[in-house]
C-alpha atoms as a PDB file:
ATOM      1  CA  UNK A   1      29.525  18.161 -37.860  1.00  0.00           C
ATOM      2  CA  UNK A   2      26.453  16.463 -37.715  1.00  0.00           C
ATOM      3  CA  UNK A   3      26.824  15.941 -41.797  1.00  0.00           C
ATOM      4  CA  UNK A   4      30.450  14.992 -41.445  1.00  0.00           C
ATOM      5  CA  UNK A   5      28.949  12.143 -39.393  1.00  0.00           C
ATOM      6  CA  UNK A   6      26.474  11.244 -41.639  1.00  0.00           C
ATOM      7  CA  UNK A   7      29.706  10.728 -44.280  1.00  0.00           C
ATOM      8  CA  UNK A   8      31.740   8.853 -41.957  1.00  0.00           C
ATOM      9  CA  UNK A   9      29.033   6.676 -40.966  1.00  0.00           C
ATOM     10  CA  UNK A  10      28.133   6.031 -44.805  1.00  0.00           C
ATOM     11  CA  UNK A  11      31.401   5.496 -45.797  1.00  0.00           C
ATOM     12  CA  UNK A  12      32.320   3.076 -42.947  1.00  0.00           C
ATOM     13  CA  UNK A  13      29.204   0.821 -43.643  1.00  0.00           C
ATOM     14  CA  UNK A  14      30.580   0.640 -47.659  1.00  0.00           C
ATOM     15  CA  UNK A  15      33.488  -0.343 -46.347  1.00  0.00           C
ATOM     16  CA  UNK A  16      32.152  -3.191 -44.449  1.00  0.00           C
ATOM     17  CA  UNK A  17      29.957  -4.407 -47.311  1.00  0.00           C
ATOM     18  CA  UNK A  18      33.027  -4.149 -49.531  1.00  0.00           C
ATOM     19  CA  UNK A  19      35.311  -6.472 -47.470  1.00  0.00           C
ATOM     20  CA  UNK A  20      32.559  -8.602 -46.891  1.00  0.00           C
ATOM     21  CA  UNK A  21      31.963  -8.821 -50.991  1.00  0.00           C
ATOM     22  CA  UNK A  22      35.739  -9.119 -50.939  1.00  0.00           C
ATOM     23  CA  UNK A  23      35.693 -12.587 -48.778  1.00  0.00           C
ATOM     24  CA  UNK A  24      32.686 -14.199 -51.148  1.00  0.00           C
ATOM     25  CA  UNK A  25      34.854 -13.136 -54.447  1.00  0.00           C
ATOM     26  CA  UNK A  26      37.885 -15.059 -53.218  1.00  0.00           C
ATOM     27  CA  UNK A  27      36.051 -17.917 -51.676  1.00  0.00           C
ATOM     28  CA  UNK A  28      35.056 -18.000 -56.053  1.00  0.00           C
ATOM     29  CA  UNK A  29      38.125 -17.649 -56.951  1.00  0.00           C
ATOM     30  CA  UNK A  30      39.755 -20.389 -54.796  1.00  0.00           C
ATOM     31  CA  UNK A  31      37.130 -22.879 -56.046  1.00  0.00           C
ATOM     32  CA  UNK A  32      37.776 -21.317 -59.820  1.00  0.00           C
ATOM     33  CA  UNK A  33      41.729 -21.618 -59.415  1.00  0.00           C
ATOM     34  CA  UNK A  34      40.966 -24.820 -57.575  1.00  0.00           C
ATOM     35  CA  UNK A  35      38.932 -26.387 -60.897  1.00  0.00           C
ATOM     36  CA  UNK A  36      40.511 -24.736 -63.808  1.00  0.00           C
ATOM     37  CA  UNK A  37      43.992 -23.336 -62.360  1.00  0.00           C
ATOM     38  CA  UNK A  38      44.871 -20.022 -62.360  1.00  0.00           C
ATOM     39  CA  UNK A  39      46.192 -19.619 -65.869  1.00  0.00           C
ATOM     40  CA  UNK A  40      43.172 -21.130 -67.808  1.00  0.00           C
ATOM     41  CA  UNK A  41      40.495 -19.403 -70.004  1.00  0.00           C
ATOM     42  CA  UNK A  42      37.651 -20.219 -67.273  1.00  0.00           C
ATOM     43  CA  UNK A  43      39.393 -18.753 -64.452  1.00  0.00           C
ATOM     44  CA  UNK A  44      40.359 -15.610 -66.175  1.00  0.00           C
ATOM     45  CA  UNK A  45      36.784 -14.963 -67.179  1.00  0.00           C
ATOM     46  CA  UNK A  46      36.108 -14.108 -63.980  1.00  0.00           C
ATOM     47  CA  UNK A  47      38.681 -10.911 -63.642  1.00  0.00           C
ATOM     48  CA  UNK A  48      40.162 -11.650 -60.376  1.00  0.00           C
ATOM     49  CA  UNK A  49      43.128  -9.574 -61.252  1.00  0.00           C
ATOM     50  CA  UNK A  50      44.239  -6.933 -58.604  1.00  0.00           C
ATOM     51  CA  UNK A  51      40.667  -7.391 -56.584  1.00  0.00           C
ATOM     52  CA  UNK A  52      42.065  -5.681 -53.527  1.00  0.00           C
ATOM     53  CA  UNK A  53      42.920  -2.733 -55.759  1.00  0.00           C
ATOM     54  CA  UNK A  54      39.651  -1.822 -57.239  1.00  0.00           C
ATOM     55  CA  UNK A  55      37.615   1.345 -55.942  1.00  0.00           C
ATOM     56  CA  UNK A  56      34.104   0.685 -55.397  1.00  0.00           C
ATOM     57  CA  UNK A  57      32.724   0.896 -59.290  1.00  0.00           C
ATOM     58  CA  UNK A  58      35.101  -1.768 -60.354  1.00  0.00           C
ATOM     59  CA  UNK A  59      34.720  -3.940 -57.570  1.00  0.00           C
ATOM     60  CA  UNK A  60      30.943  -3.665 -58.143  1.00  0.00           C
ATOM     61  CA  UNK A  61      31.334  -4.498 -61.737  1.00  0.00           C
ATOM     62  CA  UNK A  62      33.523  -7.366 -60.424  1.00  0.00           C
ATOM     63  CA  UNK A  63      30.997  -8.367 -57.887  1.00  0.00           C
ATOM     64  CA  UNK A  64      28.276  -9.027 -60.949  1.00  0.00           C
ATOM     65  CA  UNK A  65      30.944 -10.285 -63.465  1.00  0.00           C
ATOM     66  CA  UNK A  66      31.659 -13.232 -60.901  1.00  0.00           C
ATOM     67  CA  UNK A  67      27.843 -13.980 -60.884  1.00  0.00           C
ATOM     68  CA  UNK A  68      27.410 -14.390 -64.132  1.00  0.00           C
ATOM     69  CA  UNK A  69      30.036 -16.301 -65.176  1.00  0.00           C
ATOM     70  CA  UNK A  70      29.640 -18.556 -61.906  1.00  0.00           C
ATOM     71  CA  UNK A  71      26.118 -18.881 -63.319  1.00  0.00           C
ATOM     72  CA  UNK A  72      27.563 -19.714 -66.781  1.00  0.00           C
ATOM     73  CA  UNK A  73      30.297 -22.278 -65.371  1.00  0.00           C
ATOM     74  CA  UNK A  74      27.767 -23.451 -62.135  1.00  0.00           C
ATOM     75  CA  UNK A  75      27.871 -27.288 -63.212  1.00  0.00           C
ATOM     76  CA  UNK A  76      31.641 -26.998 -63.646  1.00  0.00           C
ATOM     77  CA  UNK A  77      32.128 -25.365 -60.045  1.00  0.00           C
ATOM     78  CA  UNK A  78      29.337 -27.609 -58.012  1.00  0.00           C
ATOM     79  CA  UNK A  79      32.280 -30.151 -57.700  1.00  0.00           C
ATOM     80  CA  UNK A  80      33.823 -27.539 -55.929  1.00  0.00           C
ATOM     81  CA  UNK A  81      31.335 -26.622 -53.284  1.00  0.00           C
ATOM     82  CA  UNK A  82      29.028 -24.296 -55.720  1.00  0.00           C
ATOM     83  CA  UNK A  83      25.468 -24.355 -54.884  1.00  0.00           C
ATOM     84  CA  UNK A  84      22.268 -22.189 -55.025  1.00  0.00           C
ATOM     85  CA  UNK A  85      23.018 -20.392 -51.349  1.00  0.00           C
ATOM     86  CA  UNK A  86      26.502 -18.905 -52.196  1.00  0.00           C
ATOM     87  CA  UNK A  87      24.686 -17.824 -55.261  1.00  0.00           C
ATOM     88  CA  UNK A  88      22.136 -16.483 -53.243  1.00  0.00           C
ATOM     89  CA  UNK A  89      24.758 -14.663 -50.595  1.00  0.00           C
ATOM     90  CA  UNK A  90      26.731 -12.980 -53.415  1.00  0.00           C
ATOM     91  CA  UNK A  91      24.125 -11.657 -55.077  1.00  0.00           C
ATOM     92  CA  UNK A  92      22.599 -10.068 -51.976  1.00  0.00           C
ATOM     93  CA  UNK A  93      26.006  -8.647 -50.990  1.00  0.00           C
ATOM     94  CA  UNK A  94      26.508  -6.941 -54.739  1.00  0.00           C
ATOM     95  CA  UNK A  95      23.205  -5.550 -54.034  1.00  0.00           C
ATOM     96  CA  UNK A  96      23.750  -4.193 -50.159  1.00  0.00           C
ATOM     97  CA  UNK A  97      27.531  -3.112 -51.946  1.00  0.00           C
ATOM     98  CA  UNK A  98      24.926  -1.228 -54.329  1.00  0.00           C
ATOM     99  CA  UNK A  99      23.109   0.358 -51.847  1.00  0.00           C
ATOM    100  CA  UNK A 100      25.730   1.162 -49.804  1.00  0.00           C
ATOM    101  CA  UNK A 101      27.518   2.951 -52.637  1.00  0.00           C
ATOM    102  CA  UNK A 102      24.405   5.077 -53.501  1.00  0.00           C
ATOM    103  CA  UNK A 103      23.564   6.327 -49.482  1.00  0.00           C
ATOM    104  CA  UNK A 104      27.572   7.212 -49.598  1.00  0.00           C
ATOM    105  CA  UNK A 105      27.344   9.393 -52.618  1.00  0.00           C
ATOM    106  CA  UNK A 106      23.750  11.137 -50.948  1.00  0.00           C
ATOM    107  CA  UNK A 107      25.201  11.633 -47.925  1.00  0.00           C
ATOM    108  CA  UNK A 108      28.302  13.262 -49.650  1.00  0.00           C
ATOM    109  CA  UNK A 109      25.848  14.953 -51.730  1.00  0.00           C
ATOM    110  CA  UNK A 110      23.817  16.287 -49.147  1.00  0.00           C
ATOM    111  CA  UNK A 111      26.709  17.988 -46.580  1.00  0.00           C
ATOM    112  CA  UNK A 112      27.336  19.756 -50.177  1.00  0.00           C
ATOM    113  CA  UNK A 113      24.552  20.931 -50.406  1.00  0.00           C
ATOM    114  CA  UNK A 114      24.327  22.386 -46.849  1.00  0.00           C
ATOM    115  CA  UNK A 115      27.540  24.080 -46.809  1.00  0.00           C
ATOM    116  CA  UNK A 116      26.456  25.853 -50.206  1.00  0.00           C
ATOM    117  CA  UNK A 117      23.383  26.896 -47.868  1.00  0.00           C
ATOM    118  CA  UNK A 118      25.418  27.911 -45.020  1.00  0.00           C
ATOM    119  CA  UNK A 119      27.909  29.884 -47.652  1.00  0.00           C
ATOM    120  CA  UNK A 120      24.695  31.512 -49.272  1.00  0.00           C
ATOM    121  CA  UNK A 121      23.057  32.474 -45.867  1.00  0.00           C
ATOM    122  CA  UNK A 122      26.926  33.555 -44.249  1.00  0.00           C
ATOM    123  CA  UNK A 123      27.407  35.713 -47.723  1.00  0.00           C
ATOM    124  CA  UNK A 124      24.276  37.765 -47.289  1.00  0.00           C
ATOM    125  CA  UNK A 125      24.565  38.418 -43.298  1.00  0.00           C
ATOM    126  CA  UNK A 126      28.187  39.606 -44.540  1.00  0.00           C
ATOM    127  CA  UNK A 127      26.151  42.044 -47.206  1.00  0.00           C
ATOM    128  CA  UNK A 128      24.086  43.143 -44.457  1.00  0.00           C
ATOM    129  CA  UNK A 129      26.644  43.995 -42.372  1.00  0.00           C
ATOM    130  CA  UNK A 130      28.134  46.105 -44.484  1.00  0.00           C
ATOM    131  CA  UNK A 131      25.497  48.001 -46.276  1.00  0.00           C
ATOM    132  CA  UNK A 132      25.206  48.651 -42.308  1.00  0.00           C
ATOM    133  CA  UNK A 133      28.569  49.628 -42.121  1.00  0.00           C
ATOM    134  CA  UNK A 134      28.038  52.458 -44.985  1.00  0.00           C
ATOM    135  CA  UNK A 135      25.204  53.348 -43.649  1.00  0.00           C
ATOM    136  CA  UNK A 136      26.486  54.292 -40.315  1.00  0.00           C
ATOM    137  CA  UNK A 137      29.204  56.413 -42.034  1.00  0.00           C
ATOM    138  CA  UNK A 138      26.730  59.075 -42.776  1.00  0.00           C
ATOM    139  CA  UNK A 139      24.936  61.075 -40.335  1.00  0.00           C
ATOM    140  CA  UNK A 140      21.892  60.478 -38.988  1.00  0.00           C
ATOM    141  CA  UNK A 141      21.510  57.252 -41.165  1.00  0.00           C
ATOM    142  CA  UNK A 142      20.401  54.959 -38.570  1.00  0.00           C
ATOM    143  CA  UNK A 143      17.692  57.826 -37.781  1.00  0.00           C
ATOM    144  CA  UNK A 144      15.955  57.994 -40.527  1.00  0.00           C
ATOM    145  CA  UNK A 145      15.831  55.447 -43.999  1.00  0.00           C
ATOM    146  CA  UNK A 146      19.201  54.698 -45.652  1.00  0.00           C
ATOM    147  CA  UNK A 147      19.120  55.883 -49.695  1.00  0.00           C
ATOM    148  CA  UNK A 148      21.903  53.171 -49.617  1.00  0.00           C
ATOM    149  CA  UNK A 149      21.302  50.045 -51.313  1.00  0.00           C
END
């Protein structure tokens, strides 16, 4: 259970840095639809497109596509309320998004590789038991050493 936690509690904390990601990406795409409109050549470099649909690679990708190409189009956008800190903020979220990707997938990983333990260490108590079992089938096998194997 403890493991389980450890997933849940991983999981919930990507969530949060996703959403959070989520809010600076549209706050760039208002000012982008804002300055160029949504159906110009600058706006659609940034691949808004069905944000709230992307798992967590995509949106990632997303995350670093709308840094560089506010980077590229920064003197375009500073009428719009670009500066240095909301550079600063997103980049720092795609990296805590990062992060928070990678402890998901070890947690995940490790609860794996515990049960496989637990499977491992239940499958040879089960063995034991029943070379036991055979064992006690024959006479006087507990008495003296099995020649079962």
């Amino acid at each position: 259970m403890e493991l389980l936690g450890e997933v849940m509690h991983t999981t919930a904390l990507k969530d949060t840095s996703a959403e959070s990601l989520r809010v600076s990406i549209r706050t760039f795409r208002t000012m982008a639809a804002n300055k160029f409109g949504e159906g110009n050549i600058n706006y659609r470099r940034f691949g808004f497109r069905g944000m709230n649909r992307l798992k967590d690679e995509k949106l990632l990708r997303l995350g670093k596509r709308v840094i560089r190409t506010a980077g590229i189009l920064s003197a375009e956008l500073a009428s719009e309320g670009l500066n240095a800190a909301m550079m600063a903020t997103i980049e720092s979220q795609v990296a805590a998004y990062d992060d928070s990707i990678d402890q998901q997938y070890d947690a995940i990983s490790n609860r794996r590789q515990q049960t496989q333990e637990r499977i491992i260490a239940g499958n040879a108590i089960y063995k034991e038991m029943m070379r036991l079992r055979k064992c006690r089938e024959r006479p006087l096998c507990l008495y003296r050493p099995c020649a079962i194997q």
